[in-house]
C-alpha atoms as a PDB file:
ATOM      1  CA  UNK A   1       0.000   0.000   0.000  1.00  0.00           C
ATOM      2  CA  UNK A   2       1.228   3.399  -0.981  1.00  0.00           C
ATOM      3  CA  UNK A   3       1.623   6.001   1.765  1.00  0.00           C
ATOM      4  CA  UNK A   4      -0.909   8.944   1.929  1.00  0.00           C
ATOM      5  CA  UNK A   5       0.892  11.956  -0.356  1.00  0.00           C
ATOM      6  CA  UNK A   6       1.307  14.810   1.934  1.00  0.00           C
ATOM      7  CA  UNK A   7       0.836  18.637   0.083  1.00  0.00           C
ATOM      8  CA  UNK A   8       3.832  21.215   0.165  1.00  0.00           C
ATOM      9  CA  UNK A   9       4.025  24.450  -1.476  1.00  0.00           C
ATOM     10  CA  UNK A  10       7.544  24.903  -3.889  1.00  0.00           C
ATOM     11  CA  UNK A  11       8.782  28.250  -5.086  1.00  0.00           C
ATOM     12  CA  UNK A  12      10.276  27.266  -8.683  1.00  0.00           C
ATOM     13  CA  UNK A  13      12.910  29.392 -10.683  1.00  0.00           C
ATOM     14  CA  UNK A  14      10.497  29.752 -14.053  1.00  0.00           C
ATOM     15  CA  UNK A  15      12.574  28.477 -16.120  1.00  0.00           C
ATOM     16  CA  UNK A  16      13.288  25.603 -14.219  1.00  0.00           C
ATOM     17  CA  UNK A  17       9.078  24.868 -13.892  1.00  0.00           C
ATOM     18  CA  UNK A  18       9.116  25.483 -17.703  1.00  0.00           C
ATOM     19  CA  UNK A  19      11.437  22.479 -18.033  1.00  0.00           C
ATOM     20  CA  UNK A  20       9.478  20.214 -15.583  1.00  0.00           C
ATOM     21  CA  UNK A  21       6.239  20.599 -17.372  1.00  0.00           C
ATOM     22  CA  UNK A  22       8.036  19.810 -20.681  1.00  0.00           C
ATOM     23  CA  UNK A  23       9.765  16.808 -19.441  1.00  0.00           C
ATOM     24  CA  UNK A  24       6.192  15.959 -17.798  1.00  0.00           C
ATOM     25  CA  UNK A  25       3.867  16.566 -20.580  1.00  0.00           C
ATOM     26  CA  UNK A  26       7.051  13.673 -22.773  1.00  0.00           C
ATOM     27  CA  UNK A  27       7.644  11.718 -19.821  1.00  0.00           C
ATOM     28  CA  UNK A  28       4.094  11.219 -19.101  1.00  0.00           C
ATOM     29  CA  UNK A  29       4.849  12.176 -15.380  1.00  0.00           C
ATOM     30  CA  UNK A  30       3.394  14.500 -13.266  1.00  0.00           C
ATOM     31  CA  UNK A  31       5.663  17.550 -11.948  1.00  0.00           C
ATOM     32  CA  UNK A  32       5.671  15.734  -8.591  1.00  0.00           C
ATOM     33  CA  UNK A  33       6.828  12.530  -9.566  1.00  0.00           C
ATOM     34  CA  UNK A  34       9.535  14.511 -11.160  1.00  0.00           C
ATOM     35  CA  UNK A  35      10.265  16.749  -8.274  1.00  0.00           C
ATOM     36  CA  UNK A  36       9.860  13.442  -5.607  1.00  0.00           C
ATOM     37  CA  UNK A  37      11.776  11.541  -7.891  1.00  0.00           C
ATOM     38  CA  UNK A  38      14.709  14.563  -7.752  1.00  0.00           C
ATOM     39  CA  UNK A  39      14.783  14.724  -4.253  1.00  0.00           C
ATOM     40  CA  UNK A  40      14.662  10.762  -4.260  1.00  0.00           C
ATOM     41  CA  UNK A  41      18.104  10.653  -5.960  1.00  0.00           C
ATOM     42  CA  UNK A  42      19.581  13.130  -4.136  1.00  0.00           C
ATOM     43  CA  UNK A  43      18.897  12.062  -0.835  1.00  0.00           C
ATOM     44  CA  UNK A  44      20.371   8.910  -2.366  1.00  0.00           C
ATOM     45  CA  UNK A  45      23.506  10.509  -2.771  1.00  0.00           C
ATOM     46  CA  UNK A  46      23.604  11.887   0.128  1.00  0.00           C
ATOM     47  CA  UNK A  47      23.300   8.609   2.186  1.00  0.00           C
ATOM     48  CA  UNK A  48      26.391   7.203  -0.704  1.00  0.00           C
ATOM     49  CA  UNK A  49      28.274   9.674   0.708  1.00  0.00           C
ATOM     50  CA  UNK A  50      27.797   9.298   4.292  1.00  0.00           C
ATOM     51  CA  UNK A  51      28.618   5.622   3.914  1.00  0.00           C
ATOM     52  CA  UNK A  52      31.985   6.743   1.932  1.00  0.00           C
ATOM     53  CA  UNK A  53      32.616   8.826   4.961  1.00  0.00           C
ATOM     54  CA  UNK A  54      32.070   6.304   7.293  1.00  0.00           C
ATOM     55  CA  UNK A  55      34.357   3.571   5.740  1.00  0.00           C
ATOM     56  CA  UNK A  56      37.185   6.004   5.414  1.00  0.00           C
ATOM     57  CA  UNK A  57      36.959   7.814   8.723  1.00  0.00           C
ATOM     58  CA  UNK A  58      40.234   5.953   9.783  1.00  0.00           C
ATOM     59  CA  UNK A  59      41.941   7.193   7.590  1.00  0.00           C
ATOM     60  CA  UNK A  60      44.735   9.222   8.328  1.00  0.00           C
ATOM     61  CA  UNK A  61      44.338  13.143   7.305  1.00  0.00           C
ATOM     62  CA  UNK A  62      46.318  14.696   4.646  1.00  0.00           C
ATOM     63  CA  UNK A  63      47.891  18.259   5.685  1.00  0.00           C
ATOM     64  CA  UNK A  64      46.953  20.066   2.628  1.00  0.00           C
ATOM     65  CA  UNK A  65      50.438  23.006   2.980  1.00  0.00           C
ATOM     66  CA  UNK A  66      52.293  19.309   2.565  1.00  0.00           C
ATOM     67  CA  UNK A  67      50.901  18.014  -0.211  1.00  0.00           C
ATOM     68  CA  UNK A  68      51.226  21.032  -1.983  1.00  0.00           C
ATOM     69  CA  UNK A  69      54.770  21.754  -0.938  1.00  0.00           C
ATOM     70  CA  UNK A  70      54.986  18.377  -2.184  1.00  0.00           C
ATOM     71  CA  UNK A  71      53.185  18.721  -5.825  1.00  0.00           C
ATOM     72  CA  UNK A  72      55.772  21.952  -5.855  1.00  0.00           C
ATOM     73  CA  UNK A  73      58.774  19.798  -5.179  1.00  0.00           C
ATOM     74  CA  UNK A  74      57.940  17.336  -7.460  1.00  0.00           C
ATOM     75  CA  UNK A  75      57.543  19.653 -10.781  1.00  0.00           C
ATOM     76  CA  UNK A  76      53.651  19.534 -10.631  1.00  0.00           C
ATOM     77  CA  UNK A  77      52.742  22.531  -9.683  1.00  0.00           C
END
């Protein structure tokens, strides 16, 4: 069973709203699938990149004055 849709009002560039109802009216999908499916992806990412964080949180740091003294040293910069 789907979950009840809950109503929110968006403030959209125009341009960018001009876009959604093109890709709606050739997509055959309304401006809030679009828009859920958007944030959807995002948040998505967002979790992706959490995890990446996680895993590599023992890492050791790189001091960034280092590694450029080193790219300077080494002809790359």
């Amino acid at each position: 069973m789907k979950t009840a849709l809950k109503r929110s009002t968006i403030y959209l560039d125009p341009e960018i709203h001009k876009a959604l109802k093109v890709k709606s009216a050739v997509s055959s999908k309304t401006i809030s699938e679009l828009v859920n499916e958007a944030i959807r992806l995002s948040l998505e990412e967002d979790y992706e990149d959490l995890l990446a964080f996680e895993e590599r949180k023992n890492e050791p740091n790189l001091d960034f004055e280092l590694v450029l003294k080193e790219l300077k040293e080494s002809g790359n910069l």
